[in-house]
Protein backbone atom coordinates (compact mmCIF):
# COMPACT_ATOMS: atom_id res chain seq x y z
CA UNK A 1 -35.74 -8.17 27.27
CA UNK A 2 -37.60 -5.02 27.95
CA UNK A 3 -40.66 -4.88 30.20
CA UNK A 4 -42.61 -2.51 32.40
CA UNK A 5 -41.24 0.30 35.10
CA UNK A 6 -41.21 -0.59 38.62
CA UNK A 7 -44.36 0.93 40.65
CA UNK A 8 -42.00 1.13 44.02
CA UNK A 9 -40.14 3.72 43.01
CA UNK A 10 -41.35 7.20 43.92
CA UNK A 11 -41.00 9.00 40.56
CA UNK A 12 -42.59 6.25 38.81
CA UNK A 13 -44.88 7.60 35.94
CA UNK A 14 -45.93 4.52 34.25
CA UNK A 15 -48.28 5.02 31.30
CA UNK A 16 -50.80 2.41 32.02
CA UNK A 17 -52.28 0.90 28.98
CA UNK A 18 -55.29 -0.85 29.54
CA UNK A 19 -55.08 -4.62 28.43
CA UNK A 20 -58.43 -4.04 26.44
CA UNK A 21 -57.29 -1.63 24.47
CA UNK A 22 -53.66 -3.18 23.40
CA UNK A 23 -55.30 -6.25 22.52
CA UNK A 24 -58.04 -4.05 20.02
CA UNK A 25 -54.75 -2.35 19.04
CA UNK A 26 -53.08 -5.64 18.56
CA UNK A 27 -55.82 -7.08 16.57
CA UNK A 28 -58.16 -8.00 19.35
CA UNK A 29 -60.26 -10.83 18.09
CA UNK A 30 -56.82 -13.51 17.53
CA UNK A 31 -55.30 -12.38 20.11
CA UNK A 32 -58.60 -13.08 22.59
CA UNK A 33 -58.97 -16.24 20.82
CA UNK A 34 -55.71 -17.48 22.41
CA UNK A 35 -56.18 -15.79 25.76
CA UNK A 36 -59.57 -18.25 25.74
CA UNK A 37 -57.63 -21.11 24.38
CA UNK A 38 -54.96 -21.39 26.62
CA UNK A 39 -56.37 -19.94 29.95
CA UNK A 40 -55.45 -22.82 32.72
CA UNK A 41 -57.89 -23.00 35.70
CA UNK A 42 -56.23 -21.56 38.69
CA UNK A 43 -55.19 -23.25 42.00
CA UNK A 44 -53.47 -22.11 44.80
CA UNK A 45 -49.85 -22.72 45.37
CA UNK A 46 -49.84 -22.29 48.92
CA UNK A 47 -49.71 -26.13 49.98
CA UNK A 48 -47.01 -28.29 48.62
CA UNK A 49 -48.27 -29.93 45.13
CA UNK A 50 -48.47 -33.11 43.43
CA UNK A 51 -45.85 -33.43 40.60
CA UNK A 52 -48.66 -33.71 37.94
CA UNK A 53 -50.22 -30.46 38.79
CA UNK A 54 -49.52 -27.77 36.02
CA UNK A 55 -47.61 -24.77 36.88
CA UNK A 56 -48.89 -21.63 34.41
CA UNK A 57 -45.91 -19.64 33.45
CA UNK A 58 -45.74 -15.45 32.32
CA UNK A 59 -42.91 -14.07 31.20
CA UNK A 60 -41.91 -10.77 32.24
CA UNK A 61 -39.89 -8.98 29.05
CA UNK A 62 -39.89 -10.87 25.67
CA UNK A 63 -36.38 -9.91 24.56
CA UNK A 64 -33.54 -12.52 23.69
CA UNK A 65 -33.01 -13.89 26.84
CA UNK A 66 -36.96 -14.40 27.84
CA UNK A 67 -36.95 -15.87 24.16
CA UNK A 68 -34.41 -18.77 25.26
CA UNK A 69 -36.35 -19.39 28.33
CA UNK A 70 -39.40 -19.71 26.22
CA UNK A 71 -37.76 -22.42 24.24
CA UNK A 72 -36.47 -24.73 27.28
CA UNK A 73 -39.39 -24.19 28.86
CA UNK A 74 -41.42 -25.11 25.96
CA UNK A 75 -39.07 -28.42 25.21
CA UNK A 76 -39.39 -29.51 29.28
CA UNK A 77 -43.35 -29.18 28.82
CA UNK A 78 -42.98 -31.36 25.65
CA UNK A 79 -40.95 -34.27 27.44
CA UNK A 80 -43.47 -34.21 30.01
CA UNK A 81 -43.32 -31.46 32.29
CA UNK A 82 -46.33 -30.36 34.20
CA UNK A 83 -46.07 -26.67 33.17
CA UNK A 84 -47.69 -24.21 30.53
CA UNK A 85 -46.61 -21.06 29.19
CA UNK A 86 -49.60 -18.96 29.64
CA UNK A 87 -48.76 -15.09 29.05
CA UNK A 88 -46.21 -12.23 28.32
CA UNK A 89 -45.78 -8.73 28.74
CA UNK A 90 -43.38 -6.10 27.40
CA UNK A 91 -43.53 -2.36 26.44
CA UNK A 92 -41.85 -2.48 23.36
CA UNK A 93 -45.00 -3.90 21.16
CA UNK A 94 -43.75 -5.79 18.36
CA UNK A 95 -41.35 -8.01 20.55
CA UNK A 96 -44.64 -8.78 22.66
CA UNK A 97 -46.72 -9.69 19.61
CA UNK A 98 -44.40 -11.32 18.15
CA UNK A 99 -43.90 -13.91 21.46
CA UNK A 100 -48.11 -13.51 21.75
CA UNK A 101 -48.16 -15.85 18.31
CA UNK A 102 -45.11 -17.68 17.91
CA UNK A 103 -45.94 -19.30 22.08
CA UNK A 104 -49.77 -18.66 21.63
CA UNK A 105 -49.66 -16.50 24.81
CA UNK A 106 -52.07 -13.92 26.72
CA UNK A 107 -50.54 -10.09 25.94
CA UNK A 108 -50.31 -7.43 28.49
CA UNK A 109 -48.32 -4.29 28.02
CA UNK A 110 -47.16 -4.00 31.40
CA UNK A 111 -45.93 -6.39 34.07
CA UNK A 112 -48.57 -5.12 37.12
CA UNK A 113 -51.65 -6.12 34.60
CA UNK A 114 -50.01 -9.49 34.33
CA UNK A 115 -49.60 -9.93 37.85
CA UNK A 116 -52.85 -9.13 38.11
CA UNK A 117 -53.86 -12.88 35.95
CA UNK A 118 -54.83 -15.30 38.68
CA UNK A 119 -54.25 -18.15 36.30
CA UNK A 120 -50.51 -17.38 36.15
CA UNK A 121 -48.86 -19.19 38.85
CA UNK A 122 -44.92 -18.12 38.34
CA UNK A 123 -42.90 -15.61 36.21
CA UNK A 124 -39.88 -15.26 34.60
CA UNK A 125 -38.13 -11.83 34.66
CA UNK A 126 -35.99 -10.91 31.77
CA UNK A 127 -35.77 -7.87 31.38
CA UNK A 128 -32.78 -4.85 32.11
CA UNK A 129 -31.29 -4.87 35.24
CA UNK A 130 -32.58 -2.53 36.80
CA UNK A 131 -36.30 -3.39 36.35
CA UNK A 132 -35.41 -6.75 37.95
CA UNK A 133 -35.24 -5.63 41.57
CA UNK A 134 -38.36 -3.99 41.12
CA UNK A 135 -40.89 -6.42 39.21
CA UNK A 136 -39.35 -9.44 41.81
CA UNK A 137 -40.96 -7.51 44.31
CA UNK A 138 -44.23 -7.02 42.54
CA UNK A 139 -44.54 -10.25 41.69
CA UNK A 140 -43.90 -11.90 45.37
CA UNK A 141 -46.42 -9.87 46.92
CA UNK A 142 -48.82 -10.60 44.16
CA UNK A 143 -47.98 -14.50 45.09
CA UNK A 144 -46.43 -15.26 42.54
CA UNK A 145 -43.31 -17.30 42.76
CA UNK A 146 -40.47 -15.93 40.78
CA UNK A 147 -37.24 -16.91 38.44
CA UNK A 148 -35.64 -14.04 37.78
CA UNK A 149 -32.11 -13.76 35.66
CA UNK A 150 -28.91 -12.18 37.05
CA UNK A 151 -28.12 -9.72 38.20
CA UNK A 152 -30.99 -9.52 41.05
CA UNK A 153 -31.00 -5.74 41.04
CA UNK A 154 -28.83 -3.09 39.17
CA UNK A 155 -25.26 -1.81 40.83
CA UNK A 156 -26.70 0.77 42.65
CA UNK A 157 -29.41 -1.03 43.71
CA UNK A 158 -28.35 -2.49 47.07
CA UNK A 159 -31.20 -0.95 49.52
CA UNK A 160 -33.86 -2.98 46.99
CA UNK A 161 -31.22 -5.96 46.68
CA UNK A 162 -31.79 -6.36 50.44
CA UNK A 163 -35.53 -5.32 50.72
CA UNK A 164 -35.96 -7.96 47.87
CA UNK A 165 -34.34 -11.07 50.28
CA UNK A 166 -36.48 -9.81 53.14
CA UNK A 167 -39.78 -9.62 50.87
CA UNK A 168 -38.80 -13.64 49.68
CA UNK A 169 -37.77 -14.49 53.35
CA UNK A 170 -41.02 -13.28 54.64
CA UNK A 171 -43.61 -14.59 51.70
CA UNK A 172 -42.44 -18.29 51.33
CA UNK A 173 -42.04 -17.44 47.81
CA UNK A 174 -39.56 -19.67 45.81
CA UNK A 175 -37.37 -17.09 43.75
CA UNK A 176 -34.32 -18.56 41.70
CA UNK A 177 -31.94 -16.41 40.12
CA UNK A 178 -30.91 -16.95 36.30
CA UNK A 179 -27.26 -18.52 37.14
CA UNK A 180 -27.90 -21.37 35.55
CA UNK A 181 -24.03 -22.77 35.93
CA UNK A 182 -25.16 -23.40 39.34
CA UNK A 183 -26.87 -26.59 38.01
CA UNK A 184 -23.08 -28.28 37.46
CA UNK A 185 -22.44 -30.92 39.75
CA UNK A 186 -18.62 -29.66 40.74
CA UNK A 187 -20.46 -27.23 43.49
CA UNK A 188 -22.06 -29.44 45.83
CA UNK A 189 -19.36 -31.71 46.08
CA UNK A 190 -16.69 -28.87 46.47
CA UNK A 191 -18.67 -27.29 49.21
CA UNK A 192 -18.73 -30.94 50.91
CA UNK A 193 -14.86 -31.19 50.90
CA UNK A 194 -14.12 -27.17 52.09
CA UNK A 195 -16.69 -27.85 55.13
CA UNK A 196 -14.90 -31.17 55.91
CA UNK A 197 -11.81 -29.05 56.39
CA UNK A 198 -10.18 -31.07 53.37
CA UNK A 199 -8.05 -27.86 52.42
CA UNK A 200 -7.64 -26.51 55.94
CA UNK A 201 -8.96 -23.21 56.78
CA UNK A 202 -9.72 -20.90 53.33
CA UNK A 203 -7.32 -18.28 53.28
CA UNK A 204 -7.59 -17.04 49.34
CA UNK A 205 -10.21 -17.71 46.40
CA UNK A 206 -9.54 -16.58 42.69
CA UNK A 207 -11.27 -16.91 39.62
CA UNK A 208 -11.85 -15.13 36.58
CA UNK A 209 -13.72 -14.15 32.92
CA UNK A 210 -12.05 -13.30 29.95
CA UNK A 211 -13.19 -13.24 26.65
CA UNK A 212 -12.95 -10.90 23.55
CA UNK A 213 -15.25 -8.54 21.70
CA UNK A 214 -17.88 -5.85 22.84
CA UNK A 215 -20.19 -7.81 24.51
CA UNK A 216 -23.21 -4.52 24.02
CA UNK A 217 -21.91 -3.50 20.34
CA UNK A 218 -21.63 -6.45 19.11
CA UNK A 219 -24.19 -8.63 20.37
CA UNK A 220 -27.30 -6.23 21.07
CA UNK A 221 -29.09 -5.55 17.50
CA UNK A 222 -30.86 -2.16 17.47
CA UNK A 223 -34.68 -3.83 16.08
CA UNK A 224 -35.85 -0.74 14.76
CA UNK A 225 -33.75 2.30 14.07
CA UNK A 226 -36.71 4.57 13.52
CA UNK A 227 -38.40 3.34 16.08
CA UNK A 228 -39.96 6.08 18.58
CA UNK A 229 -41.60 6.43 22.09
CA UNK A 230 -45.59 6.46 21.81
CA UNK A 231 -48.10 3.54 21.48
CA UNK A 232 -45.44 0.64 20.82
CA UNK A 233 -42.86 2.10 22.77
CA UNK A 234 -42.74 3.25 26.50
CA UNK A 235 -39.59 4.66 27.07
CA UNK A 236 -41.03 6.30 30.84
CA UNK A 237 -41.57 2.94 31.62
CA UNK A 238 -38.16 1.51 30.41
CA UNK A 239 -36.54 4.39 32.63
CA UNK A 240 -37.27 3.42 35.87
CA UNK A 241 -35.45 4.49 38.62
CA UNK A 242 -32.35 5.30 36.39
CA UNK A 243 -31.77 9.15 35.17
CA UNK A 244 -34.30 10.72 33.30
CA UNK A 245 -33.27 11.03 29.95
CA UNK A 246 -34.47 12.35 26.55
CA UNK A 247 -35.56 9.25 24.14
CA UNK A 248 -32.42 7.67 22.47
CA UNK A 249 -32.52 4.32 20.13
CA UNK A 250 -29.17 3.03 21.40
CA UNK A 251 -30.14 3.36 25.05
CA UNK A 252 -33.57 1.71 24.29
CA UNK A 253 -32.09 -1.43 22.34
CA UNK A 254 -28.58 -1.77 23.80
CA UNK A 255 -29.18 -0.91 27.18
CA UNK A 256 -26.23 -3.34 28.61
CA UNK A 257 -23.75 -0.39 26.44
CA UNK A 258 -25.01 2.16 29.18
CA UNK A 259 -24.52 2.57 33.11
CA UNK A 260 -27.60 3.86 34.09
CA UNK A 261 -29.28 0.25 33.04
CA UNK A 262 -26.32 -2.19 33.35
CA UNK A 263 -22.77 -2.63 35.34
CA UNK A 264 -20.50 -3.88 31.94
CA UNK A 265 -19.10 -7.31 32.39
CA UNK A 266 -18.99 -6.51 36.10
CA UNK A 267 -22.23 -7.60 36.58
CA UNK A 268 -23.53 -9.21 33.25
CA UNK A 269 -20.99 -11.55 33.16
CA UNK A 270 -19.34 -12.30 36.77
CA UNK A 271 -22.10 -13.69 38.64
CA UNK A 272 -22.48 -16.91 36.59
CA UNK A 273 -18.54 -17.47 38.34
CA UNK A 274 -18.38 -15.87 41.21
CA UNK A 275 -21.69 -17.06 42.55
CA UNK A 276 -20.17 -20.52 43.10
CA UNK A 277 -16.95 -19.54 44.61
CA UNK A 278 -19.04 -17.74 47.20
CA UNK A 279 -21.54 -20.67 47.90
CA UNK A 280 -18.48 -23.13 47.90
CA UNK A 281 -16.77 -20.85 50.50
CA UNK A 282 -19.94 -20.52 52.39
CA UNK A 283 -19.37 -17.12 53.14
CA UNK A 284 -22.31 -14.15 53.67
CA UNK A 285 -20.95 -10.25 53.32
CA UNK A 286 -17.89 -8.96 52.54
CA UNK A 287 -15.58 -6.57 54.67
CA UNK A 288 -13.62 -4.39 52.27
CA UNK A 289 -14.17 -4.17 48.37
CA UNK A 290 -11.84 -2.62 45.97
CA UNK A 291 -13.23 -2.45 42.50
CA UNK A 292 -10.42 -1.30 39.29
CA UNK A 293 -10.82 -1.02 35.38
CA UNK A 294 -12.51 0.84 33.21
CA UNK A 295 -12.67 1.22 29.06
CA UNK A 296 -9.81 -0.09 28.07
CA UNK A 297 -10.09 -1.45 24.38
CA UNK A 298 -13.72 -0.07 23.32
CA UNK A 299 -15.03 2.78 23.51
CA UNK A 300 -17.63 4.00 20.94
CA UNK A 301 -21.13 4.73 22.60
CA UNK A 302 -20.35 2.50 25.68
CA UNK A 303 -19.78 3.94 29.53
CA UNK A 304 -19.46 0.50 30.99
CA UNK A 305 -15.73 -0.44 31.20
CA UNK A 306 -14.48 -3.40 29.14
CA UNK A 307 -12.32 -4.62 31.90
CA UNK A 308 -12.70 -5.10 35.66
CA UNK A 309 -11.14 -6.81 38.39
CA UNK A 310 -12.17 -6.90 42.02
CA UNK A 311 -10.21 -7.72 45.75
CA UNK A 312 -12.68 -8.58 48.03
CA UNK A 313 -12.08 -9.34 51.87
CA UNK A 314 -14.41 -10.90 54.31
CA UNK A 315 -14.43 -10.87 57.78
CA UNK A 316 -13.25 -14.63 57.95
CA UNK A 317 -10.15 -13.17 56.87
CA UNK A 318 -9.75 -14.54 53.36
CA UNK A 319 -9.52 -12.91 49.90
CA UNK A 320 -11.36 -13.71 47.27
CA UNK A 321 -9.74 -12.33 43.75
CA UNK A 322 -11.49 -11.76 40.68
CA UNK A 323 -10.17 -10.05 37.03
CA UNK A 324 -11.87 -9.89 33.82
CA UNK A 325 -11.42 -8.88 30.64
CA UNK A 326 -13.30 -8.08 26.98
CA UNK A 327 -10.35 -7.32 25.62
CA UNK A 328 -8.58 -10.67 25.18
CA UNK A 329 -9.29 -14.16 25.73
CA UNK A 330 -7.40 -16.95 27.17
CA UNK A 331 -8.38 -18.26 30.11
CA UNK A 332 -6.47 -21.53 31.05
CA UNK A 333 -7.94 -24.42 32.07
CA UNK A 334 -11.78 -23.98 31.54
CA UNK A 335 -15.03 -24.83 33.26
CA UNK A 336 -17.36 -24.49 30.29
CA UNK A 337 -16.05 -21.86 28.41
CA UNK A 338 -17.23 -19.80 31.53
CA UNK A 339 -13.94 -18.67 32.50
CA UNK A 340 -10.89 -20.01 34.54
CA UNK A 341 -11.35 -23.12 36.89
CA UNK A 342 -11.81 -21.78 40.36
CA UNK A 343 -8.85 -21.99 42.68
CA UNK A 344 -9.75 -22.13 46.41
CA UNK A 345 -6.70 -22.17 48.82
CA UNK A 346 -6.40 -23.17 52.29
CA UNK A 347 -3.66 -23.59 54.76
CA UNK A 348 -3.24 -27.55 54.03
CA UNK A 349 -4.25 -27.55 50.46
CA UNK A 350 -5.50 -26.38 47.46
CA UNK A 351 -8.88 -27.22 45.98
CA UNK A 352 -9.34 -26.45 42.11
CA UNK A 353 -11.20 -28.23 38.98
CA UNK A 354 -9.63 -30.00 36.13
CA UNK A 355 -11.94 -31.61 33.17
CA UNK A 356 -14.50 -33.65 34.97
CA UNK A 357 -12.65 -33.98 38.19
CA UNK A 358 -12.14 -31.35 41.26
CA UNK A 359 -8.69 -31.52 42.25
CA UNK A 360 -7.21 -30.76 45.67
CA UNK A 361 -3.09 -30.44 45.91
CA UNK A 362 -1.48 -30.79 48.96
CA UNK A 363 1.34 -28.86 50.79
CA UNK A 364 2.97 -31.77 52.71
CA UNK A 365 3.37 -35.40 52.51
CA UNK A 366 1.31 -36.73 55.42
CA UNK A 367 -1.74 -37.63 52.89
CA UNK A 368 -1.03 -38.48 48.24
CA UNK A 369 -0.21 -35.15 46.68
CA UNK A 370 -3.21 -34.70 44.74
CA UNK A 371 -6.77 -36.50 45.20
CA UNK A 372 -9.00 -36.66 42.38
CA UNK A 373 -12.78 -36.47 43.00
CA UNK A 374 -14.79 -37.40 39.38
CA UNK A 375 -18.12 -34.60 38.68
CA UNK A 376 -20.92 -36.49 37.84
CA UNK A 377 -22.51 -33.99 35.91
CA UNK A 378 -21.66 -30.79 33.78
CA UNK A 379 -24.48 -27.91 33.67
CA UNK A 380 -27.82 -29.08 32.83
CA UNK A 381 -30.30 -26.09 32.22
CA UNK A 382 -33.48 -28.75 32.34
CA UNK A 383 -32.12 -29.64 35.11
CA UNK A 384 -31.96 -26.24 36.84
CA UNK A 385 -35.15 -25.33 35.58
CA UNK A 386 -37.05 -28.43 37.38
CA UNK A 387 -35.13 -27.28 40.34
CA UNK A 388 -37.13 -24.36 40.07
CA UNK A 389 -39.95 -26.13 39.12
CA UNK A 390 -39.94 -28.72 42.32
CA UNK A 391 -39.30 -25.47 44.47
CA UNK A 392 -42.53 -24.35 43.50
CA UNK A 393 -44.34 -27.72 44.53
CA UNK A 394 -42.77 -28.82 47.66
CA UNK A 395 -41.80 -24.78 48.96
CA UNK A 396 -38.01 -25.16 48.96
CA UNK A 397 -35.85 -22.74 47.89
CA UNK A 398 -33.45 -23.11 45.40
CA UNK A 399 -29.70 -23.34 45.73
CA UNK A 400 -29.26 -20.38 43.27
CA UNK A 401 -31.81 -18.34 45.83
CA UNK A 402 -32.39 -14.70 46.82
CA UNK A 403 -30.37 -14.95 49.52
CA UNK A 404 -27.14 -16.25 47.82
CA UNK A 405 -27.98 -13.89 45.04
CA UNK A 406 -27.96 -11.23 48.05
CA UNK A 407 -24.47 -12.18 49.36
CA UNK A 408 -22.85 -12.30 45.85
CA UNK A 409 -24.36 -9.20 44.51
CA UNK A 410 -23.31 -7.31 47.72
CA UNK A 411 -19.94 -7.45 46.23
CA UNK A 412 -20.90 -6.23 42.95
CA UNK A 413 -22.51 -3.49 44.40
CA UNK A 414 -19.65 -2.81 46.80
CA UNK A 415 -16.97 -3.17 43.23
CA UNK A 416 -18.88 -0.93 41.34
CA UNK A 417 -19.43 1.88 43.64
CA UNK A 418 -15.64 1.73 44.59
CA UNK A 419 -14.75 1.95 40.71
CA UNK A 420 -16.92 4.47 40.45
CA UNK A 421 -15.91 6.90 43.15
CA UNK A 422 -12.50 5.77 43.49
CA UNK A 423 -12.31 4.65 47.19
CA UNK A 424 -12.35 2.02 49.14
CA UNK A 425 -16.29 0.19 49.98
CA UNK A 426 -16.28 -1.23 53.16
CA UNK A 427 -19.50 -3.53 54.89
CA UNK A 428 -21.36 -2.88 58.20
CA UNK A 429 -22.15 -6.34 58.52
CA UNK A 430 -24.28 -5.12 62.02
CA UNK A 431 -26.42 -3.07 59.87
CA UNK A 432 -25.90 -4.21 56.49
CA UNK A 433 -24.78 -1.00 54.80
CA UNK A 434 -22.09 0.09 52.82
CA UNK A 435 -19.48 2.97 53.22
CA UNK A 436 -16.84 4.46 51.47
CA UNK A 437 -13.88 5.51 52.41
């Protein structure tokens, strides 16, 4: 999941390695023999397509995550899907070669020299978080059109989290973010019934993510303990943006452990709930953000807490409460193991989710008590990958955009900062900044 350094930042010192010479490195003559073997002839993707015409896919990162997109995007070409995974890049060599033969893919060491490939139509970025603001960018204004997984830009990211919505808002570029529970049918519907004033007017949402066990200990393997930076491993270019720091395994391999490269749970974790609560809702930028927790059962190596809740007002004058947890599990009732059902109040009633049905209660007797609406559909990843997919051919943007990835991540950037310094973050909605207070 580990890819190039952004070029937009100012102290940027990328070590460029020329494509030529990783692929002589790499064992040039194989790896040019699939370059010449799976090279698609390029069109534009200016005009709205026809659904036959192939879409040539590069993958940004080749870590865990860019290795599951591989897979269901490989399995949607199979059943019939007019796409082709084309090429890869990553700094950290062996995860790139390895994704080079195992998807028969183009290699490039960094993400600008992939970018550069006129035959690649689209990318996917999976890579740390803080890269992710960065390469978006890149990739837009090389014309590419973009899926890129949560979060859209590290914590303290929020100038590039809004320069990257302006830069997609200006191009035409279809960018969907990674929060793939967006694809359940419960959403759409819910949003319908808020809108039609069903509840009344919103006064509170809540919803929540608990779950046991160290999510960066316990689930991010260290690949090489000896490994070192040089030829196979650019750790200028994994830096960034973040703090310059002297080369350390742990940091390299289990980045999510670390602040400088992740937010914890925070911001890992919470956008694949909160992102629907706040397209449900409807509403843009918060007002006032209070963000609590910290490292509360683990400890170890890790500086991102364990545990973190959030009260967030918005101008509309409702709350919207979120807590979390890696230190103990149960949830209540469920929506897909993701974390509590979301509870929306309003002044009349109160919408919430229950199996395969939303749910609304009522406060008074003037329509039945409770009103059962059935979902038709749980989350479908091929489905929210064609989403994507159709985005690119017709120019529509998704529903899991850069623009509702802008509004939600506002709040995680508005949590974390308030954790962090211990105040209150409020929003100048007139000239979209945030202060502290």
């Amino acid at each position: 999941m580990i890819s190039s350094k952004p070029t937009h930042n100012t102290q940027a010192r990328t070590k460029s390695t020329t494509r030529r010479g990783f692929m002589k490195d790499a064992g040039g003559a194989a790896a040019a023999a699939v370059i010449a073997s799976t090279a698609p002839a390029r069109r534009t993707l200016g005009n709205v397509l026809g659904a036959n015409e192939r879409i040539a896919l590069g993958f940004i990162g080749c870590g865990g995550r860019a290795g599951n997109h591989m897979d269901g995007l490989s399995a949607l070409a199979a059943k019939g899907e007019a796409i082709q995974l084309v090429a890869a890049c990553d700094i950290y060599r062996p995860r790139l070669q390895a994704c080079v033969e195992q998807y028969k893919l183009k290699a490039y060491r960094t993400h600008q020299e992939l970018l550069q490939d006129k035959s690649v139509d689209a990318v996917v970025i999976a890579t740390p978080d803080h890269q992710h603001g960065y390469q978006a960018i890149d990739a837009i204004q090389a014309g590419k059109d973009v899926y890129c997984e949560k979060p859209i830009t590290h914590w303290r990211q929020f100038e590039l989290t809004k320069r990257l919505a302006q830069e997609v808002a200006k191009s035409g570029r279809v960018l969907m973010v990674g929060t793939q529970f967006m694809s359940d049918g419960a959403w759409g519907p819910a949003r319908k019934l808020i809108e039609d004033g069903t509840i009344g007017r919103v006064i509170q949402a809540e919803c929540s993510y608990f779950r046991p066990g160290d999510w960066g200990e316990r689930n991010m393997k260290i690949d090489d303990p000896n490994a070192k930076p040089g030829p196979d491993l650019d750790w200028e270019a994994f830096l960034g943006d973040a703090p310059k720091r002297p080369f350390d395994v742990s940091r390299f391999f289990r980045w999510r452990m670390y602040i400088d490269y992740s937010g914890g749970p925070a911001t890992d974790l919470y956008p694949h709930v909160m992102t629907q609560v706040v397209y449900m809702m409807g509403v843009k930028f918060p007002s006032t953000v209070v963000g609590t927790g910290g490292k509360f059962r683990f400890n170890g190596e890790r500086d991102v807490p364990d545990t973190f809740s959030m009260l967030v007002d918005y101008p509309e004058k409702l709350t919207f409460v979120f807590t979390g947890t890696q230190g103990s599990s149960y949830n209540g009732p469920q929506m897909y193991c993701l974390g509590s059902a979301p509870i929306i109040r309003g002044w009349d009633a109160v919408l919430t989710f229950r199996g395969k049905e939303i749910v609304v209660y009522r406060h008074d007797d003037k329509k039945p008590k409770e009103q059962r609406i059935p979902i038709e559909h749980g989350p479908d990843h091929d489905m929210f990958y064609r989403e994507w997919l159709n985005g690119i051919r017709t120019r529509k943007q998704p529903t899991s955009s850069a623009q509702l990835a802008y509004y939600t991540q506002t709040v995680l950037h508005m949590a974390m900062t308030s954790w962090q310094q211990g105040k209150v973050a409020k929003f100048d909605a007139q000239n979209e900044k945030i202060t502290l207070v």
